[in-house]
C-alpha atoms as a PDB file:
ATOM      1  CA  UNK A   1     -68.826-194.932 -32.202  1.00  0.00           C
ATOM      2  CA  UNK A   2     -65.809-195.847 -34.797  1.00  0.00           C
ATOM      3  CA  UNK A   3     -63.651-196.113 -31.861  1.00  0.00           C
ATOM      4  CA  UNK A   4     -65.868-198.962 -31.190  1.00  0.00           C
ATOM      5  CA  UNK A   5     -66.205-200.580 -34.688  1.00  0.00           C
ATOM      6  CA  UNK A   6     -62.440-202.472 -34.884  1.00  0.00           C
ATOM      7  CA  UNK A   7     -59.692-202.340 -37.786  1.00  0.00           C
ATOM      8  CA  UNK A   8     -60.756-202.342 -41.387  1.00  0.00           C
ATOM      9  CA  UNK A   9     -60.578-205.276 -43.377  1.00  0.00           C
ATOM     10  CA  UNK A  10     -57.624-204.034 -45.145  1.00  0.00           C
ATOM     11  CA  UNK A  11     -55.532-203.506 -42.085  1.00  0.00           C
ATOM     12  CA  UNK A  12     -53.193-205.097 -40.678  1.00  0.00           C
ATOM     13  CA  UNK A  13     -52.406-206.014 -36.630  1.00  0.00           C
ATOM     14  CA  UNK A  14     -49.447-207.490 -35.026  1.00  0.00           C
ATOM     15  CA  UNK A  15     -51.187-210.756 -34.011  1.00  0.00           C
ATOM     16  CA  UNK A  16     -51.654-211.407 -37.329  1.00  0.00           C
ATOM     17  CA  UNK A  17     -48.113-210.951 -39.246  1.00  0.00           C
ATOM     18  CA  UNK A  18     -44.797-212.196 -39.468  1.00  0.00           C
ATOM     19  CA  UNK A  19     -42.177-209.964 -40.982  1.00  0.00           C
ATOM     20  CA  UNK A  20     -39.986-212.156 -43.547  1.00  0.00           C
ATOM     21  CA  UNK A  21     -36.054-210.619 -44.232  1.00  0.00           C
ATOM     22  CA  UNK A  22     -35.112-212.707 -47.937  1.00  0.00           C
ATOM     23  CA  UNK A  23     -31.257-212.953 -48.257  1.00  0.00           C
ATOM     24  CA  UNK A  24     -29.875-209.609 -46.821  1.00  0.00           C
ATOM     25  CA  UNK A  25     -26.376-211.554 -47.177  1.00  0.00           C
ATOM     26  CA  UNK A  26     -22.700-210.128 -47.491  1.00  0.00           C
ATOM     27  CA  UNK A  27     -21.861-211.107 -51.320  1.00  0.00           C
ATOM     28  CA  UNK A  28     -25.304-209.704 -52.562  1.00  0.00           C
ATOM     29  CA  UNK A  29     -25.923-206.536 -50.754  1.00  0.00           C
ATOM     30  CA  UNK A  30     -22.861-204.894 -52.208  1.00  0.00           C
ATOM     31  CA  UNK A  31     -24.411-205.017 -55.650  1.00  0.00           C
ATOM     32  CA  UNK A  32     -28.220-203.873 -54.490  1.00  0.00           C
ATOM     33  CA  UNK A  33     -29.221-200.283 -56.363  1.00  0.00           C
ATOM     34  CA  UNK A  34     -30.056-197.791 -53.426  1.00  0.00           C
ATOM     35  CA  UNK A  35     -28.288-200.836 -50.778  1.00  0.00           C
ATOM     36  CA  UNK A  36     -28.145-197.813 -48.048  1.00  0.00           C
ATOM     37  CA  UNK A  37     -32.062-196.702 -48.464  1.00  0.00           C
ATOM     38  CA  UNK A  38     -32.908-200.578 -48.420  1.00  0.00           C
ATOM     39  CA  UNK A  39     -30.670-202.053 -45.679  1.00  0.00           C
ATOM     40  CA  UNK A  40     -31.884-198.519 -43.441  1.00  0.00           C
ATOM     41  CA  UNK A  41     -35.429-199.877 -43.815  1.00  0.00           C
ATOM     42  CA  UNK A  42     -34.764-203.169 -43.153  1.00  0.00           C
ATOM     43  CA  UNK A  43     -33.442-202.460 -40.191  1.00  0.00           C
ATOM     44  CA  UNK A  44     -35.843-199.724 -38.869  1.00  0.00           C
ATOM     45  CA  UNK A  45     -38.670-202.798 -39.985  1.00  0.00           C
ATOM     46  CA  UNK A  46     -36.535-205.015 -37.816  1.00  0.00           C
ATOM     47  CA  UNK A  47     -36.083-203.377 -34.912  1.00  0.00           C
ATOM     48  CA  UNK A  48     -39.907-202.318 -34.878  1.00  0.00           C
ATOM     49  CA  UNK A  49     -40.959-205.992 -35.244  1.00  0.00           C
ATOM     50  CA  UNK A  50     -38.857-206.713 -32.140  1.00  0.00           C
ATOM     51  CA  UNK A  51     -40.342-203.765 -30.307  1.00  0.00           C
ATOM     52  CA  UNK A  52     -43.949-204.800 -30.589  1.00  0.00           C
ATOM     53  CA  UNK A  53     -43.177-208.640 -30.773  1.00  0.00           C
ATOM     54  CA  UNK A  54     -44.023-209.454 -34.282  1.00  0.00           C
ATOM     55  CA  UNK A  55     -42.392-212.497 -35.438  1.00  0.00           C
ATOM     56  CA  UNK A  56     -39.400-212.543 -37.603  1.00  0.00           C
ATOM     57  CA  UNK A  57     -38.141-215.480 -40.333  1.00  0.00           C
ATOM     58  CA  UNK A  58     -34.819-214.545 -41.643  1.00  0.00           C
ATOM     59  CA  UNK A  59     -33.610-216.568 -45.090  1.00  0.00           C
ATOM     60  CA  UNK A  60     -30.308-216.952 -46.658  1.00  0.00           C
ATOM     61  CA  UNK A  61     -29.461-218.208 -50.193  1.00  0.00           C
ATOM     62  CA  UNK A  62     -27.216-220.815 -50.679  1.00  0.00           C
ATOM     63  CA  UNK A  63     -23.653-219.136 -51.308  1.00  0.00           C
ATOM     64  CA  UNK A  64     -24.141-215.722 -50.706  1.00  0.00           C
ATOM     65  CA  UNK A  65     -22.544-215.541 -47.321  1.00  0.00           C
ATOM     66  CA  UNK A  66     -24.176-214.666 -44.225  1.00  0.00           C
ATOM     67  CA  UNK A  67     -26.456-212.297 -43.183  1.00  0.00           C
ATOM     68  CA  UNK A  68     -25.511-208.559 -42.791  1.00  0.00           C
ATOM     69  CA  UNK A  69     -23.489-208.171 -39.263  1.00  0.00           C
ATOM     70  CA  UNK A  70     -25.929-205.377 -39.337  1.00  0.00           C
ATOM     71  CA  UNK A  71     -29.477-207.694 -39.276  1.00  0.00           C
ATOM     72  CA  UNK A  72     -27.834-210.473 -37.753  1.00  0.00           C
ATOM     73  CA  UNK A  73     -26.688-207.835 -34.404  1.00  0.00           C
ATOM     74  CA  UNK A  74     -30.933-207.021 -34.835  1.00  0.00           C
ATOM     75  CA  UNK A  75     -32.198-210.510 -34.542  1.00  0.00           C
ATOM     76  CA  UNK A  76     -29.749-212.585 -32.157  1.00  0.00           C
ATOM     77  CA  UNK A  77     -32.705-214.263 -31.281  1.00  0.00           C
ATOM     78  CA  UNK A  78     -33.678-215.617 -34.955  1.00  0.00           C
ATOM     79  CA  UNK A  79     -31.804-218.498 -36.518  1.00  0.00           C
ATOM     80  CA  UNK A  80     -31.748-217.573 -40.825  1.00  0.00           C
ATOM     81  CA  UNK A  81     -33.328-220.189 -42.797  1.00  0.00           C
ATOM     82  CA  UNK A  82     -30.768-221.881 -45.295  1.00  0.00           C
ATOM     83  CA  UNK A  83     -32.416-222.213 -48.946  1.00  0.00           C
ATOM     84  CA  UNK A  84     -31.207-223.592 -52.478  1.00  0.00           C
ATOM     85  CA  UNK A  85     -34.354-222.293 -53.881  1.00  0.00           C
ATOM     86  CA  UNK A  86     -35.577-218.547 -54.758  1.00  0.00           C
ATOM     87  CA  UNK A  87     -39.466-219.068 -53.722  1.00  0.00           C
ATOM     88  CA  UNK A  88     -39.011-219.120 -49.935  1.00  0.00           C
ATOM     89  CA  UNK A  89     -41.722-221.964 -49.816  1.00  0.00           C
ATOM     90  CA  UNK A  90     -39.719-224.773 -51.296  1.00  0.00           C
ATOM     91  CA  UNK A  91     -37.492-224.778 -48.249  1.00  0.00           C
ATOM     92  CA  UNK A  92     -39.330-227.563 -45.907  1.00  0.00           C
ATOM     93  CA  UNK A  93     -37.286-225.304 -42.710  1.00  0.00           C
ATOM     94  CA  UNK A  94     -39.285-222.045 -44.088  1.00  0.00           C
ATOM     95  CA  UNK A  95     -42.200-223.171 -44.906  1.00  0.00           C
ATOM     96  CA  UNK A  96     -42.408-225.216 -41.320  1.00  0.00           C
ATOM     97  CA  UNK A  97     -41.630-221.810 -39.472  1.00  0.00           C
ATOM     98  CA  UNK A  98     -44.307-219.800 -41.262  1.00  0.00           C
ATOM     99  CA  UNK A  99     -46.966-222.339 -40.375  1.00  0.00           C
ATOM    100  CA  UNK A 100     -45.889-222.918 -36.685  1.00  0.00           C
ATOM    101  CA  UNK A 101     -46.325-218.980 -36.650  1.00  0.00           C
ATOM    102  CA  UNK A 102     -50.274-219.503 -37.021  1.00  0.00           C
ATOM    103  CA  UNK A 103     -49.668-215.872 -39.014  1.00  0.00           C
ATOM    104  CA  UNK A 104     -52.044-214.418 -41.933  1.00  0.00           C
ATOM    105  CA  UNK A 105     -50.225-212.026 -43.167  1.00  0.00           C
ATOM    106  CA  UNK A 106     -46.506-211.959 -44.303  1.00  0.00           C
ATOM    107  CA  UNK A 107     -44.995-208.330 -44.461  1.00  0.00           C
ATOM    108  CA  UNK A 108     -41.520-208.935 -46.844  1.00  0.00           C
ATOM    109  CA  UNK A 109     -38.637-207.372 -47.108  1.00  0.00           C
ATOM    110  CA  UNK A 110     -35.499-207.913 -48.788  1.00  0.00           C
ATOM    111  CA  UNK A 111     -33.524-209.214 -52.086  1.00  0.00           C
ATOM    112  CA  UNK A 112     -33.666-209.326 -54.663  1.00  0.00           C
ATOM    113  CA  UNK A 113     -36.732-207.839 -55.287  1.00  0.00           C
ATOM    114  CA  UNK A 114     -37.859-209.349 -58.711  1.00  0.00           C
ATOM    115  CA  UNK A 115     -36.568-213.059 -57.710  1.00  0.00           C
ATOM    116  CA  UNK A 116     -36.938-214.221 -54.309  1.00  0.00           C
ATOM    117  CA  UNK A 117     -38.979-211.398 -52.799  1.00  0.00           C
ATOM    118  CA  UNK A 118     -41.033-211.530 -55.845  1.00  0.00           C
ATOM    119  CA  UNK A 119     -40.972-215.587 -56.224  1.00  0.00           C
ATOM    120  CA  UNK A 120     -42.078-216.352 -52.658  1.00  0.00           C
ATOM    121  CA  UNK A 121     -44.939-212.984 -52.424  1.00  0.00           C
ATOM    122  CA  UNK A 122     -46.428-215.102 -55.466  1.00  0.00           C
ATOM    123  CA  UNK A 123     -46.059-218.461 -54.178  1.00  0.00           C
ATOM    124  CA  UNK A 124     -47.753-217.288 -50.882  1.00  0.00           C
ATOM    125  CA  UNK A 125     -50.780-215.119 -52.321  1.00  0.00           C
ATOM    126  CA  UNK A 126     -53.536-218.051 -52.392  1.00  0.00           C
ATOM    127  CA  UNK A 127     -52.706-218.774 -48.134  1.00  0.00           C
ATOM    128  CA  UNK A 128     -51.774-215.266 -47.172  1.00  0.00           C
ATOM    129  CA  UNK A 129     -52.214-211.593 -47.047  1.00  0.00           C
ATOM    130  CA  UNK A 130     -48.981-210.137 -48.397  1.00  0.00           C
ATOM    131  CA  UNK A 131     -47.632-207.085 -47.836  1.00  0.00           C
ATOM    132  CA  UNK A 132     -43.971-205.611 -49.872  1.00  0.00           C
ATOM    133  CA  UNK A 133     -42.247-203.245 -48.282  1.00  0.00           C
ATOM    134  CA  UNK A 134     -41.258-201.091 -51.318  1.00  0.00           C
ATOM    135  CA  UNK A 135     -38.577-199.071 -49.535  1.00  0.00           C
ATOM    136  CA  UNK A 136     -37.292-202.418 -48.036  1.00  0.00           C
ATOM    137  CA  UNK A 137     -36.377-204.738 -51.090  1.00  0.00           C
ATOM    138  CA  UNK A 138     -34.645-204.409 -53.785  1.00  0.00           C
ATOM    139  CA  UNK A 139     -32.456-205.824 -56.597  1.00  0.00           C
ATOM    140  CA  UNK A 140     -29.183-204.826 -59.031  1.00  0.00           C
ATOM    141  CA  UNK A 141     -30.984-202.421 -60.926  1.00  0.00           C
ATOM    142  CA  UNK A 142     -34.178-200.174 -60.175  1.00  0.00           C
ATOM    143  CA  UNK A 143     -35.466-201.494 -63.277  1.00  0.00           C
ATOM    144  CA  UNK A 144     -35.994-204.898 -61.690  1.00  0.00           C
ATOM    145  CA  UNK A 145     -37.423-203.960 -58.263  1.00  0.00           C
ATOM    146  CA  UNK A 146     -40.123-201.366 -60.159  1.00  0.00           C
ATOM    147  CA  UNK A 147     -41.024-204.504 -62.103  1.00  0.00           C
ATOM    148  CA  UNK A 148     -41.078-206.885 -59.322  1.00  0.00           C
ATOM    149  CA  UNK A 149     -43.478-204.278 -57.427  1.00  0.00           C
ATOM    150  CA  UNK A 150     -45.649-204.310 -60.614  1.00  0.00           C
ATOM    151  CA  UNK A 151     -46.137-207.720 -61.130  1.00  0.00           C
ATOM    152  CA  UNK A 152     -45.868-208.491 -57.120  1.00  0.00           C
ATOM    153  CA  UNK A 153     -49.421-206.003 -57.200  1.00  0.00           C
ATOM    154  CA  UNK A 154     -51.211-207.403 -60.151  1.00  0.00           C
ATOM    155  CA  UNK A 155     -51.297-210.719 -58.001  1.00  0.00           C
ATOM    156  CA  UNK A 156     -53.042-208.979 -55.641  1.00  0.00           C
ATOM    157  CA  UNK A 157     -50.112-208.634 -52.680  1.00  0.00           C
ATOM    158  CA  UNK A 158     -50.662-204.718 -51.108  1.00  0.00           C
ATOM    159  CA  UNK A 159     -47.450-202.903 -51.885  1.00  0.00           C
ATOM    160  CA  UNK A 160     -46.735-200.528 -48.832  1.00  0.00           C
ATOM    161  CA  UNK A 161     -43.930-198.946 -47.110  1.00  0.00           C
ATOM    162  CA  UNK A 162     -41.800-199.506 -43.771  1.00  0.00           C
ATOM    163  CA  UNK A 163     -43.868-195.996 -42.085  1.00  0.00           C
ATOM    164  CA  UNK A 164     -47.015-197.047 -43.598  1.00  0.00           C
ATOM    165  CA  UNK A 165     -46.401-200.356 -42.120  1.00  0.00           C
ATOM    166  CA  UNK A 166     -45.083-199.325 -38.431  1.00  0.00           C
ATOM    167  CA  UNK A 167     -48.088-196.556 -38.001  1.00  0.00           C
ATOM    168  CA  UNK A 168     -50.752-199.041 -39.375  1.00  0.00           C
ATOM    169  CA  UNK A 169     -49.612-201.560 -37.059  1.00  0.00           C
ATOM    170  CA  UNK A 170     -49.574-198.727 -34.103  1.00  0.00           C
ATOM    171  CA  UNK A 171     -52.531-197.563 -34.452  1.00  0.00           C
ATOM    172  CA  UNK A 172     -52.807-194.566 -31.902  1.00  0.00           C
ATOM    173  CA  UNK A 173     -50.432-192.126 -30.924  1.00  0.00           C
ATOM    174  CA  UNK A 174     -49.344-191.383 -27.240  1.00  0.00           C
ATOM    175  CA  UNK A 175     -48.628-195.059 -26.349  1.00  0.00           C
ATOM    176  CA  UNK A 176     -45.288-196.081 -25.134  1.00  0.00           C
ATOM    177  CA  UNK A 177     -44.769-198.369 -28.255  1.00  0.00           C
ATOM    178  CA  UNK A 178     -45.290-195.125 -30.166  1.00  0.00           C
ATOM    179  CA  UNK A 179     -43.228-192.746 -28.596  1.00  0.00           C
ATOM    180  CA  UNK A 180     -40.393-195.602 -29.150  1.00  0.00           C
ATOM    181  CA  UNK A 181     -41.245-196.566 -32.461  1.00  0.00           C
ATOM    182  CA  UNK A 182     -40.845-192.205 -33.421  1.00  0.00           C
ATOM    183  CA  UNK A 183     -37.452-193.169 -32.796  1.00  0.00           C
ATOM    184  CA  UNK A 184     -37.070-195.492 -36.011  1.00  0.00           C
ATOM    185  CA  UNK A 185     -39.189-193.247 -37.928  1.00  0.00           C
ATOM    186  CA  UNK A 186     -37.098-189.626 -37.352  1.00  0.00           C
END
């Protein structure tokens, strides 16, 4: 019988997300606290969301270089968004791509956690379900990410992590898709 009764309202699918990357760029992931633990979880997000075909929108601030050689080898297929602005949504390019993705749900990751990660979870709260990847964003100091997560909560966004996030979007072991996903997760 609960085989029968569907997801929870609380969780997530793959038809209904998009995962967002925020400014993984060469002059600003050098200073990132943790940069290794982030950029690993980024990537193992990444290459999940390309597995099971979720949807990626990759950004890039203004001056900060381009994205990592190491996201940018992940997503050949996904053009980064250029911004000026911290909150994601004020780019006209970003905010177009999210709604041509017909997507409820926006899983982030990124930097820095307690500006743009934090700037655009906010802005997109009233339209969206939004889910942080706390292992997958961060900022200078761990001060600022823990504080980003707080706040980034009390709006309501669910603050989760990239296993929590690959195995609720799974569902079920024994499936191809899981037996390759146990690759990014070991």
């Amino acid at each position: 019988m609960k085989g029968d009764m569907g997801l929870g309202l609380n969780l997530i699918t793959k038809e209904e997300c998009a995962l967002v990357v925020i400014d993984v760029q060469e002059r600003l992931m050098p200073v990132i606290a943790q940069k290794e633990i982030v950029l690993q979880n980024i990537l193992r997000t990444l290459r999940f969301a390309q597995l099971l075909d979720i949807p990626v929108v990759i950004t890039e601030q203004e001056k900060l270089g381009p994205t990592l050689p190491e996201i940018a080898a992940e997503a050949v297929r996904v053009q980064p968004v250029g911004k000026v602005f911290f909150n994601c949504f004020m780019s006209v390019e970003f905010e177009h791509n999210i709604k041509r993705l017909e997507r409820k749900t926006l899983i982030l990751a990124g930097v820095e956690a307690h500006i743009c990660v934090a700037q655009t979870a906010l802005h997109a709260l009233p339209s969206f379900k939004v889910h942080v990847l706390a292992d997958a964003i961060g900022s200078r100091t761990i001060e600022n990410r823990d504080l980003a997560i707080e706040r980034i909560r009390q709006a309501g966004a669910t603050i989760t992590s990239t296993e929590m996030f690959i195995y609720e979007i799974l569902q079920r072991a024994g499936t191809d898709k899981f037996k390759a996903a146990l690759q990014l997760v070991k």
